[in-house]
Every structure is written in C-alpha cells, then in structure tokens.
Protein backbone atom coordinates (compact mmCIF):
# COMPACT_ATOMS: atom_id res chain seq x y z
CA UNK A 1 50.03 -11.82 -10.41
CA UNK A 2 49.51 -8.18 -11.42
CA UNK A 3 51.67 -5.81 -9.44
CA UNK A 4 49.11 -3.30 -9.01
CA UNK A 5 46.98 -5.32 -6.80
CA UNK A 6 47.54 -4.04 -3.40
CA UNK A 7 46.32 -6.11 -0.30
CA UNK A 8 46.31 -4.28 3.16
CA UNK A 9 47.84 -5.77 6.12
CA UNK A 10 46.79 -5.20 9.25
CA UNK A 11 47.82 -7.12 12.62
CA UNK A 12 49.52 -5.46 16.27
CA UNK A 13 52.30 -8.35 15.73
CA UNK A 14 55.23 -7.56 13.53
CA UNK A 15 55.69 -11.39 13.10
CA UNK A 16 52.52 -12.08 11.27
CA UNK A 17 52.92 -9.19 9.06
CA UNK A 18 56.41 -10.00 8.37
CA UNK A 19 55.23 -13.70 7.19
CA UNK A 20 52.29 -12.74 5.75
CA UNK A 21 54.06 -9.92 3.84
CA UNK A 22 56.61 -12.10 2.50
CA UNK A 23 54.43 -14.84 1.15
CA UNK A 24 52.30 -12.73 -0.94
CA UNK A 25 54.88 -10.24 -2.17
CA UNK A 26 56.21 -13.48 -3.72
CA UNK A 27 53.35 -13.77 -5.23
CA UNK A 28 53.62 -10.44 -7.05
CA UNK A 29 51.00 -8.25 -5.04
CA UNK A 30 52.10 -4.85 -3.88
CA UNK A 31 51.86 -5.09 0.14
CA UNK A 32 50.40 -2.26 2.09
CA UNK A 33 50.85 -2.60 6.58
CA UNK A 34 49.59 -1.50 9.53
CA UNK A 35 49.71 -1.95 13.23
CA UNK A 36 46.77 -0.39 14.19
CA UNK A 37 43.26 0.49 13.15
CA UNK A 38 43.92 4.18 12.91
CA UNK A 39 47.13 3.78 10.33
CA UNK A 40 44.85 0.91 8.47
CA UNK A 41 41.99 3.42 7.65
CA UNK A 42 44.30 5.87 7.15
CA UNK A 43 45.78 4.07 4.09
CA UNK A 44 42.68 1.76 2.99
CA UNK A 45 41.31 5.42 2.37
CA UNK A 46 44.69 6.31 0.61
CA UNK A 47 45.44 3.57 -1.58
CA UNK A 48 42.24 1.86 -1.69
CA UNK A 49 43.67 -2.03 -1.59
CA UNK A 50 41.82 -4.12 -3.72
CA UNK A 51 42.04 -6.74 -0.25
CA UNK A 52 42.28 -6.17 3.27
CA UNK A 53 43.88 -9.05 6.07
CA UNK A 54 42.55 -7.62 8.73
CA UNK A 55 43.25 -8.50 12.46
CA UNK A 56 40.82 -7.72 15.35
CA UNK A 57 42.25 -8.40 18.53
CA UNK A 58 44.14 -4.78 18.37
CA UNK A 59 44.63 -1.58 21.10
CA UNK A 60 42.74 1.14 20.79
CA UNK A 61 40.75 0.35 17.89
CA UNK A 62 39.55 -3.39 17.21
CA UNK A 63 39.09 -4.95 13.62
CA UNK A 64 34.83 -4.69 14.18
CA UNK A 65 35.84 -1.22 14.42
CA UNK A 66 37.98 -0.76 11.77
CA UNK A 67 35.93 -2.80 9.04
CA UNK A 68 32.55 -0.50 10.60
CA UNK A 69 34.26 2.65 9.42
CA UNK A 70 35.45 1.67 6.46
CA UNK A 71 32.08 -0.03 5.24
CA UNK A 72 30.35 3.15 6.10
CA UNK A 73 32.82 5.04 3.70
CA UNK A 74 31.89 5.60 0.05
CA UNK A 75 35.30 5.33 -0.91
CA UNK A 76 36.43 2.17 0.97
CA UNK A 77 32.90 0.61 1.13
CA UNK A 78 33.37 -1.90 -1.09
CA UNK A 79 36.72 -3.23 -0.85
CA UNK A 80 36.49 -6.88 0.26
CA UNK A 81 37.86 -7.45 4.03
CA UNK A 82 39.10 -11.19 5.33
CA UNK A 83 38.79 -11.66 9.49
CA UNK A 84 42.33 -13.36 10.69
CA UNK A 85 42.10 -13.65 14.75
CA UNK A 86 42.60 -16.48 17.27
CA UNK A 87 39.47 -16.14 18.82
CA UNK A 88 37.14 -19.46 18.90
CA UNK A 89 34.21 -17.63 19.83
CA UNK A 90 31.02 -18.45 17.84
CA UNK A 91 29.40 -15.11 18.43
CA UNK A 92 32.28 -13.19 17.71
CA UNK A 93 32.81 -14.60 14.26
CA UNK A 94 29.11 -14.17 13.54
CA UNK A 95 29.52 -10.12 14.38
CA UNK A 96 32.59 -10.71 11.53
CA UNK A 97 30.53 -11.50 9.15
CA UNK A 98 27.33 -9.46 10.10
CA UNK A 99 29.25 -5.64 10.03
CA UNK A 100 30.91 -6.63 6.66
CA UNK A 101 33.97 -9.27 6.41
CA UNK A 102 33.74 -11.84 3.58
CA UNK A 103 35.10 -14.74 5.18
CA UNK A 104 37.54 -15.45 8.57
CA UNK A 105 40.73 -17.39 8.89
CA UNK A 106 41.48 -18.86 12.43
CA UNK A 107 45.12 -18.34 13.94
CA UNK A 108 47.56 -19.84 13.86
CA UNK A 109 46.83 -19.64 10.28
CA UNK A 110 48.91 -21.71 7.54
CA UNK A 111 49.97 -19.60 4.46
CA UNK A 112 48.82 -22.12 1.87
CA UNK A 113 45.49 -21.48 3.30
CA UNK A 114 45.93 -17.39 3.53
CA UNK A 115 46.75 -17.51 -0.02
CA UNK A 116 44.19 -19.71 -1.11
CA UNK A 117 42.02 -17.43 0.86
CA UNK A 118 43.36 -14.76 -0.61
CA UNK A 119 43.20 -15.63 -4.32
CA UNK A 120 39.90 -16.86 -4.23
CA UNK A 121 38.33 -13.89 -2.98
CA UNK A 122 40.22 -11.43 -5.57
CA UNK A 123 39.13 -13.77 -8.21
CA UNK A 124 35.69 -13.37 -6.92
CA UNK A 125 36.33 -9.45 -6.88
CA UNK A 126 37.50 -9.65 -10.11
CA UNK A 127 34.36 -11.66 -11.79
CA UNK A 128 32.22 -9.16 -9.91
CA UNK A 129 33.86 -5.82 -10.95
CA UNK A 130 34.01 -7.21 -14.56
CA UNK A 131 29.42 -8.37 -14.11
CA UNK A 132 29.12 -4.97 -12.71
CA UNK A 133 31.14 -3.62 -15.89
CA UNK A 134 28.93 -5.50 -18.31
CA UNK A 135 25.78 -4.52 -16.98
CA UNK A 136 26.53 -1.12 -17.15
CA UNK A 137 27.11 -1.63 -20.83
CA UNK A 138 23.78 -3.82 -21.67
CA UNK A 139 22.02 -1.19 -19.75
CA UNK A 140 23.76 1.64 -21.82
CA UNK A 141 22.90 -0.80 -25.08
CA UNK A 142 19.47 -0.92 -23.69
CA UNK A 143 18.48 2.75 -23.54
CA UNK A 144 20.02 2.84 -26.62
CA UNK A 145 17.48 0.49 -28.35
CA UNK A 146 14.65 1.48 -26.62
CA UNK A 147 15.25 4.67 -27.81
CA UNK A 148 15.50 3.86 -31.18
CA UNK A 149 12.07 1.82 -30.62
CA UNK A 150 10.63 4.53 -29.30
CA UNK A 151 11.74 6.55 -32.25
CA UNK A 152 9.60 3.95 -34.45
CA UNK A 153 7.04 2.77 -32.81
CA UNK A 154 6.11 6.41 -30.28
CA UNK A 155 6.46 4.63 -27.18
CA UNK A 156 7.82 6.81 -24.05
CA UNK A 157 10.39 4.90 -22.54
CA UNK A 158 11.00 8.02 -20.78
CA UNK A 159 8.13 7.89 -19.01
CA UNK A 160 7.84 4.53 -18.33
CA UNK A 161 10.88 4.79 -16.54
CA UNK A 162 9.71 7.91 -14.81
CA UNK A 163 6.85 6.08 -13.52
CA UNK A 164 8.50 3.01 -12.49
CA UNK A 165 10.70 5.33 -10.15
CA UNK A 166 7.52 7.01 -8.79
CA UNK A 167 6.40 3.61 -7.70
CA UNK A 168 9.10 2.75 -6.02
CA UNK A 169 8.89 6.65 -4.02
CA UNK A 170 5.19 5.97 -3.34
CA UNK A 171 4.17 8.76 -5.36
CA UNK A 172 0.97 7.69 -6.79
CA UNK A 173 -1.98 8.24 -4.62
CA UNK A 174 -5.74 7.40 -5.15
CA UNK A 175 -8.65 9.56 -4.71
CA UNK A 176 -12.08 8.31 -4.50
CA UNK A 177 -15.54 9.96 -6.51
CA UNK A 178 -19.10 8.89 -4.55
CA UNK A 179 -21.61 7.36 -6.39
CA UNK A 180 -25.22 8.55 -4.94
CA UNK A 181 -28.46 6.33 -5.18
CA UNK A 182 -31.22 8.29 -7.73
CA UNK A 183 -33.66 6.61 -5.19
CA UNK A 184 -32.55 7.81 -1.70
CA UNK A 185 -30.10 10.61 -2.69
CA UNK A 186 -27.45 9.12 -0.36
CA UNK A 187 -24.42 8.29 -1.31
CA UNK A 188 -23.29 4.26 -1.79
CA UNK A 189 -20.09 3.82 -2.68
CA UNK A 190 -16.69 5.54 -4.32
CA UNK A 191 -14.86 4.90 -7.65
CA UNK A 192 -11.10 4.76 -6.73
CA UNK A 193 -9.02 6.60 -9.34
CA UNK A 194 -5.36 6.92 -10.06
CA UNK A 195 -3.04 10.00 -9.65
CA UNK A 196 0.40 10.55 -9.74
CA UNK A 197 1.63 12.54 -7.12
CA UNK A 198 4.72 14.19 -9.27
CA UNK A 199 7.52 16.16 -7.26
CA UNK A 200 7.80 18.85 -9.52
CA UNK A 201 5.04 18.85 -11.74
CA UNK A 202 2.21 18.26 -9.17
CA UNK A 203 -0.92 16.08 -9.54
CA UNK A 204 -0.64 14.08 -12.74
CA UNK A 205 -4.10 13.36 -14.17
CA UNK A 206 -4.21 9.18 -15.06
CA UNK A 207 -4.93 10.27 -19.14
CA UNK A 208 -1.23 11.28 -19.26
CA UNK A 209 0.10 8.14 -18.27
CA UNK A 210 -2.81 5.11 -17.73
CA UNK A 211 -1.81 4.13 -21.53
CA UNK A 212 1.54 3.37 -20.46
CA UNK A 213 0.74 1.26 -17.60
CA UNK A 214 -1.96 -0.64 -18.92
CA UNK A 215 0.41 -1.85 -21.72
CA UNK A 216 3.15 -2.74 -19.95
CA UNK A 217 4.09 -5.17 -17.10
CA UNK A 218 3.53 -1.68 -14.34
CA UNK A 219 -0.39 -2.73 -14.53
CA UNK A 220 0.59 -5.83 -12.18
CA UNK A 221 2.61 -3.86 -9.11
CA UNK A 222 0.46 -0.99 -9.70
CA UNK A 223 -3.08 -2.83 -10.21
CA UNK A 224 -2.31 -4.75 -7.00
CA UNK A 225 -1.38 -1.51 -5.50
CA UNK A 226 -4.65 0.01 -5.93
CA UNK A 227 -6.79 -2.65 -4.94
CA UNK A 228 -5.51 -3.10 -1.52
CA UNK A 229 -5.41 0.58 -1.06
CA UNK A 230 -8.75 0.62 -2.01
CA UNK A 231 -10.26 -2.05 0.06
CA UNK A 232 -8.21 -0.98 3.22
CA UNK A 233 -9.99 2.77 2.66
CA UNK A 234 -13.23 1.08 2.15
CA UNK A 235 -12.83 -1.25 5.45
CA UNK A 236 -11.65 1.88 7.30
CA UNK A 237 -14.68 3.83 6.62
CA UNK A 238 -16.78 1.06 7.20
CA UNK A 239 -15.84 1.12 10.65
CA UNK A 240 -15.46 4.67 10.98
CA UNK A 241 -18.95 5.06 9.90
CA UNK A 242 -21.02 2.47 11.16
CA UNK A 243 -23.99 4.25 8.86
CA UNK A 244 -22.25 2.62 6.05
CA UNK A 245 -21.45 -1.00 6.50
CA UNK A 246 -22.70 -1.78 3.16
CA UNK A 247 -20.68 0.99 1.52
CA UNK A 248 -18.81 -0.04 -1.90
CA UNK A 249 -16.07 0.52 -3.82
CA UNK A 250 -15.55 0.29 -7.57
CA UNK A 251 -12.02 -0.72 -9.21
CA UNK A 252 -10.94 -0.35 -12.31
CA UNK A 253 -9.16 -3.26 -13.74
CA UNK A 254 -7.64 -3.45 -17.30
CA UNK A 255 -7.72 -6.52 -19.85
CA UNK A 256 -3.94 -7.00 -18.76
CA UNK A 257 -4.49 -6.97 -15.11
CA UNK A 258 -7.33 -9.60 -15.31
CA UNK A 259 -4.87 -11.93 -16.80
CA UNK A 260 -2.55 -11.73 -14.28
CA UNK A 261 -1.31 -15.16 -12.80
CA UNK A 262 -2.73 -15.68 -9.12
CA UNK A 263 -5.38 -12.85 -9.55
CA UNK A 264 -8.28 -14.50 -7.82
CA UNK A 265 -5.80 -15.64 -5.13
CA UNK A 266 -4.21 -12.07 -4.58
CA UNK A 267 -7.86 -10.75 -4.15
CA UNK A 268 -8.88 -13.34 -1.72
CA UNK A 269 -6.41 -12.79 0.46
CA UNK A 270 -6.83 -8.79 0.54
CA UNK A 271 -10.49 -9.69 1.12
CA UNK A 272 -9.32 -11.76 4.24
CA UNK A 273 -7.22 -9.45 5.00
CA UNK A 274 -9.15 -6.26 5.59
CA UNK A 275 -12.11 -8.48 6.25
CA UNK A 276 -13.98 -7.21 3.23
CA UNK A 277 -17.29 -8.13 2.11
CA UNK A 278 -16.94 -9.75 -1.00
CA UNK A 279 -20.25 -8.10 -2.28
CA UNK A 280 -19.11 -4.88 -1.16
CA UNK A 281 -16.06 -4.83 -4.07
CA UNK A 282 -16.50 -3.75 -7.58
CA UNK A 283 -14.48 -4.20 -10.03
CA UNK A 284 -14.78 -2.46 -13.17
CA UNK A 285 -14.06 -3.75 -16.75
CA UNK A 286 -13.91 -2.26 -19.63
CA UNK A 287 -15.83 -3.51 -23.21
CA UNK A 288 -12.84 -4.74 -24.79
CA UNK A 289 -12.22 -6.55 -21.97
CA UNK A 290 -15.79 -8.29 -23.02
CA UNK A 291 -14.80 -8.38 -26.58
CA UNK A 292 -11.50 -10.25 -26.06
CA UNK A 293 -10.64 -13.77 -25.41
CA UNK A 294 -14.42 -15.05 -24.06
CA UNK A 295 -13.28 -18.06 -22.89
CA UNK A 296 -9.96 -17.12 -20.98
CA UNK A 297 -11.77 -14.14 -19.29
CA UNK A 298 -15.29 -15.77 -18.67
CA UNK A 299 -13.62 -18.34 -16.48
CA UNK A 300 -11.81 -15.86 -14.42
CA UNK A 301 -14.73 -13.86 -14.18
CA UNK A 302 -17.05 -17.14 -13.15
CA UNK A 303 -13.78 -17.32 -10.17
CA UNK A 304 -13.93 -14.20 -9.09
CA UNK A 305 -17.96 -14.33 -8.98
CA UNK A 306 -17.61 -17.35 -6.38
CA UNK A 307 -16.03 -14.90 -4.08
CA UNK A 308 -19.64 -12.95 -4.85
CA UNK A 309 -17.57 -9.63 -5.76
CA UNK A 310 -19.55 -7.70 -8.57
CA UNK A 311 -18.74 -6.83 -11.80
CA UNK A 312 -19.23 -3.38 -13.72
CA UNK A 313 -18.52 -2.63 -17.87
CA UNK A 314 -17.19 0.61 -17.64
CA UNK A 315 -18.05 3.70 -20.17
CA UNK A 316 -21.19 1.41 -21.76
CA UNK A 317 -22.12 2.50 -25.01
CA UNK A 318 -18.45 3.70 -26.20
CA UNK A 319 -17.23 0.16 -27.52
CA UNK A 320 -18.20 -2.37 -29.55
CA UNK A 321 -20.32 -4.46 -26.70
CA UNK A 322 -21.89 -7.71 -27.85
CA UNK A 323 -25.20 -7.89 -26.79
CA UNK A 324 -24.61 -11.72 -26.52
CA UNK A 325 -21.98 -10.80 -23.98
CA UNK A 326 -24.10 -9.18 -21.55
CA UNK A 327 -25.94 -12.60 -21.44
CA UNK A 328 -23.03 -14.64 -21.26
CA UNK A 329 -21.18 -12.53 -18.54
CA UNK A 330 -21.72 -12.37 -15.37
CA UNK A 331 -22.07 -8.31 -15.20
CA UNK A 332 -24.22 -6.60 -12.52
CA UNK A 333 -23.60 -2.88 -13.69
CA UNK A 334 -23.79 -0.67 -16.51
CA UNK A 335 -22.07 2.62 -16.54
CA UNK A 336 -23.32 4.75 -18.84
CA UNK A 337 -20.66 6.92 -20.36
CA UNK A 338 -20.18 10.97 -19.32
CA UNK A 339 -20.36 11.92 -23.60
CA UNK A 340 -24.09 10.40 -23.82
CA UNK A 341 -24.56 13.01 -20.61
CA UNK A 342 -22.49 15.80 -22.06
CA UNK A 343 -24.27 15.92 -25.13
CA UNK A 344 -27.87 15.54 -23.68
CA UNK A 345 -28.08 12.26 -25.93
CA UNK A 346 -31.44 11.33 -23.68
CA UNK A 347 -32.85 8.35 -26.25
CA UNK A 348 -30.14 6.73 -25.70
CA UNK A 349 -29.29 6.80 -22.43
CA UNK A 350 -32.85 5.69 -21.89
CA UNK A 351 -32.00 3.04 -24.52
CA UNK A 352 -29.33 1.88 -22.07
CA UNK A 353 -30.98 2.19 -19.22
CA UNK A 354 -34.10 -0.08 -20.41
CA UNK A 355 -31.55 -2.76 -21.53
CA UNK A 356 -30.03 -2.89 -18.56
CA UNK A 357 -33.72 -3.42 -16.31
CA UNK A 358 -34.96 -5.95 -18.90
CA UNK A 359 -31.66 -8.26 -17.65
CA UNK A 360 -31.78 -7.96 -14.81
CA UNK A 361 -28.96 -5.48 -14.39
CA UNK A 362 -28.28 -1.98 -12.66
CA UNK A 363 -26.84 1.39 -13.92
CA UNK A 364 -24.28 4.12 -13.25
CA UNK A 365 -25.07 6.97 -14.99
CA UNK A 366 -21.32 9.32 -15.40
CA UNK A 367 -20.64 12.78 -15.35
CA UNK A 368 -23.80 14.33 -13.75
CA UNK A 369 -23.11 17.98 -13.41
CA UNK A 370 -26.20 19.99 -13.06
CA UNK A 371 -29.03 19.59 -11.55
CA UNK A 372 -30.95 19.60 -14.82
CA UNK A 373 -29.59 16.77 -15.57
CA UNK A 374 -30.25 15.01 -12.58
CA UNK A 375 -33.59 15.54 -12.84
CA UNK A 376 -33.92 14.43 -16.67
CA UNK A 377 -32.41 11.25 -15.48
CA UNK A 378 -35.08 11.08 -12.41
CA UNK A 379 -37.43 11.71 -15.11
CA UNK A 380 -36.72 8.95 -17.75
CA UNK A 381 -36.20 6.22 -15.33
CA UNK A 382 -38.83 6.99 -12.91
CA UNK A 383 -39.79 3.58 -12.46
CA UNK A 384 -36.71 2.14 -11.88
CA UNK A 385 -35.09 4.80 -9.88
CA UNK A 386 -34.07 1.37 -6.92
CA UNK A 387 -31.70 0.34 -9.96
CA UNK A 388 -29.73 3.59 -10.54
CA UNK A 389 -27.13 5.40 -9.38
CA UNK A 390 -25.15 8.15 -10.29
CA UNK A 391 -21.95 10.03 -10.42
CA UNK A 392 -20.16 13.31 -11.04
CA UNK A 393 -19.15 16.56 -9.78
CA UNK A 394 -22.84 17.69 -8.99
CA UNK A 395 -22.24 15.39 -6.07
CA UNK A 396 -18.56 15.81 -5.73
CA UNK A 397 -15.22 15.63 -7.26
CA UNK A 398 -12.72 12.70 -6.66
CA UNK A 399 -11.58 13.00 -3.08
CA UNK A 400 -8.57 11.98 -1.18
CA UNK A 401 -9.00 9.77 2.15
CA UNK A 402 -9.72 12.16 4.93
CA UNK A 403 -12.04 14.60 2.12
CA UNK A 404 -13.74 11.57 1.59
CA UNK A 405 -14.35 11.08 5.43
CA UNK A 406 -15.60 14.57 5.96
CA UNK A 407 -17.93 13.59 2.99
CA UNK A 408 -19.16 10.51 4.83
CA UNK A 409 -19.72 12.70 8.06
CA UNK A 410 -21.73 15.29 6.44
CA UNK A 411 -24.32 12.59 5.84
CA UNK A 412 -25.41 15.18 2.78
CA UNK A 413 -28.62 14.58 0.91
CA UNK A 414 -28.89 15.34 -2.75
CA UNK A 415 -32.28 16.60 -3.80
C-alpha cells in the first residue's frame, strides 16, 4: 500500500489504537492518533488523512461532534470518516450516518473486518477522486470544442452558459403588455414577455438572447417557467379583481417548445393547478411553427384544443403563412405585425383584417402608438370592431406584476 496514505485514529482507549495502529501500519499506511476530539481536529486539519477511524463514545467532545466540525470545514470536508463504537442503539447509528460518516463498525470489532472496511472505502475514495479528475478534464475538453464550434458556426456558448446560470439564480422575470378591446376600450388580457434580470448589466431585452434559447434545450426549463408564472399572475388577478374573471393571457411558445414530450400534460396540470380557465390561456405561435411539420404539430394542437385553450399566429403577415393552414389549424387569432403599423401600410392591414372575419377568426393589431392610429384602425374595421383588439404603448408598456395591478385598478378607458 502507498506510504503516503495516512488514516487518522481516533479512540479514548490506548488499547484499540495500539491494535488498530499495528494492523494497518503493516499494511503500509502512515498512522496518524488521537485520544480526543480536540487533538483529532487538530491534526485531520493538519495532515488532512485520506481516512478517519473515528470513535464516539469520548470526554469532552464526542465523535457526532468531531465528524460535525470537520464536515463543516472546507479543508477537512471531504475526507471520508468510518463510525467504530459499542453502542447498539438504532438511533444513534442513524445520527452516524445522517451528520456525515460513511459506514459504522460495531465493537468489539475484528481487524479482518476494520481492514476490509478500511480498504474498501479508500478504494472507493480513490475511484471517486480519479471521476472527479476526469470530469474536470472532459469539461476543460468541452469548452474547448465548443469554442472552436463557436468559432465556425457563431454560436455564443458564452452566453448560453450565462443564461443557464441566470436560471438557476431566478434572474429572468416576466412583464406583461394589455391588450384593449377596439369595441369597449377596456382592457382584456396581457401578453407575457421575457426579460432577463442581469446583475450587472440590468434589464436584458429578450432580442439579445430569445435566439439562443429557442434553439437550444433552455426553451424546455424556461418555456415551462413562463407558463406557470404566467397563469399563476393571471389566476391572481382574477381574484384580485373580480371585474375581470374572464381576463386572458397570451404565451408565446416556440416550434421547439411545442414539441416538447408531455406538453399537453405539463399544461393540464398548471391549469388544475391555479384553477385556470382553459379558454382564458393563449398561447401564441409563430408562422413557421404553421409551416413546419403539419402533421406532428396539428395533432398537438387538436390536444391542446380539447383542453379549449386558444391559439394565436403571432406577427401575421411577416412569414410565409399558407392560406391552406389557416383552414386546417385550429387558430382563433391573428396578430397583425407592429411594421404593417409602423409604416402606415393601411391596405393591408385591412387585407388582414378582412381575412381574418371571413373565417371566422379575430385580430390583434401590434404596436399602436398614437392615437391616429387608433382611430385609422377604428375606421377601417368599423364593422367588426367586437372582433379586434389591440396593443402597444398608446395603452401601456409591458408591466411587471404589481404595475400591472395598479393598471387593473385604474379601470382606465381608452377613447
């Protein structure tokens, strides 16, 4: 056995370390003693033994005490400790195990079994240090490779590490934009959106980093993320604002996302959860999501429809939509993209607009600024104002939780 494995004795009875001692300096392991807790931490701090034998009937300090100190020590933390006591009691070999020992040999103890003991558990430490050794080096070989693909191909692996570790620190955080009726002037529903929350570089805007989430496996933790959020806000105002029991809220959900094993089970259960109407949950897709596999997505769609949520296209008119699709689909909404808006593109938002009426569908009309515009859009669909709805910062901005609250309670009216 290598000489520079050191085990650590430590027992109040000069006979047990003297066997004990013996037997496995035999063996070739460099023996360290003590008689007491205080002289054990002492040199398991000292020498750091890659084993301690540690006794915990003892004066002054018992083993539970010893093995507490030295687990809550960065430096002696993780050096494996073995129980040896007389005691029968069940409890007492439970609270062994529970603050940190690895296993517990009973007295009077027979040295074939010690040893056994003994090797086993430095073989184990052995197999572990060397796992922990070659994971350090695949993970070193892994930046490594994703930094060369990153070099080729311009993905950030910098940042998708950077956002994984926000996850985990619960630093993104979702505000939520109102969509107002054209009919009543009242407000509906809210849009959730995405924003990263970053500790030094503020609020994050989702065009800096929604690319890397939607094409990696972050859209699943984070897509699941946002849709309980977002139904637990929307239950929450329901309740705080009995005015709006019918209020809605609109999700965005990528191509990715809708693929995602157990889905339609995961939103179920949120539904159940918060005790959500179904109806009152809108999930937004986007055209390529139309575009892509038809059969694969109309059937999730069709499952997701028998929980009677609703389903929007998002940013209508951008893509490459099949007309066929809108037929074939079970959409309720068209959003009609900010640009058409922007650019005071009128025929064709009208264009949209009568599509939509002739199947039978509603619209959201985005990025409504002025109130010019608001009234052009009053104006070309002044027949079939009970059908649309619009949104942008002539009504608000995206708002966090308790904005949006003080929204709801101003009960404002947009003329």
């Amino acid at each position: 056995m290598n000489t520079k494995v050191k085990i650590l004795l430590v027992d109040d009875t000069r006979y047990n370390l003297q066997i004990l001692s013996i037997m496995l300096v035999n063996q070739g392991y460099v023996v360290l003693e003590a008689t007491n807790g205080i002289k054990a931490i002492e040199l398991a701090k000292k020498y750091v033994p890659s084993l301690i034998l540690l006794d915990i009937k003892m004066p002054q300090m018992d083993g539970y005490q010893v093995c507490a100190i030295l687990k809550n020590n960065p430096i002696t933390q993780n050096i494996p400790i073995i129980f040896i006591s007389a005691i029968e009691n069940v409890e007492e070999k439970v609270e062994a195990f529970a603050i940190g020992g690895i296993d517990f040999i009973n007295k009077p103890f027979h040295l074939i079994e010690v040893l056994a003991r003994v090797e086993t558990h430095l073989r184990v430490s052995s197999l572990q240090a060397q796992l922990l050794e070659q994971t350090k080096l695949l993970e070193n070989q892994n930046i490594s490779l994703q930094k060369e693909i990153s070099n080729l191909t311009g993905f950030n692996w910098d940042l998708y590490t950077e956002l994984k570790d926000a996850i985990e620190a619960r630093q993104m955080r979702l505000f939520y934009q109102p969509l107002v009726s054209l009919e009543t002037n009242l407000i509906t529903g809210f849009e959730a959106l995405i924003r990263w929350q970053h500790p030094q570089k503020g609020m994050i805007y989702p065009v800096e980093f929604i690319d890397i989430i939607e094409t990696t496996d972050l859209v699943y933790l984070i897509g699941r993320w946002v849709i309980e959020t977002a139904c637990k806000q929307l239950k929450e105002w329901q309740k705080d604002f009995p005015k709006y029991a019918d209020l809605t809220m609109s999700v965005n959900v990528s191509t990715r996302q809708l693929a995602e094993f157990n889905l339609v089970e995961y939103i179920r259960d949120i539904l159940m959860q918060y005790q959500v109407n179904p109806h009152c949950l809108k999930l937004e897709i986007t055209e390529c999501t139309v575009m892509g596999d038809r059969d694969r997505t109309l059937q999730i769609l069709h499952q997701l429809r028998e929980l009677n949520i609703q389903f929007c296209i998002d940013d209508f008119g951008t893509g490459y939509s099949s007309l066929r699709r809108l037929t074939d689909f079970p959409i309720d909404i068209l959003k009609i993209d900010r640009s058409f808006i922007q650019n005071r593109e009128w025929i064709i938002v009208k264009a949209i607009g009568t599509l939509a009426f002739a199947l039978g569908k509603i619209i959201v009309v985005e990025g409504i600024e002025t109130t010019t515009q608001l009234a052009m859009l009053k104006k070309l669909f002044s027949s079939s104002l009970h059908g649309c709805y619009g949104q942008g910062y002539l009504f608000s901005q995206p708002l966090d939780a308790d904005s949006g609250s003080e929204f709801l309670a101003s009960e404002q009216v947009f003329e």
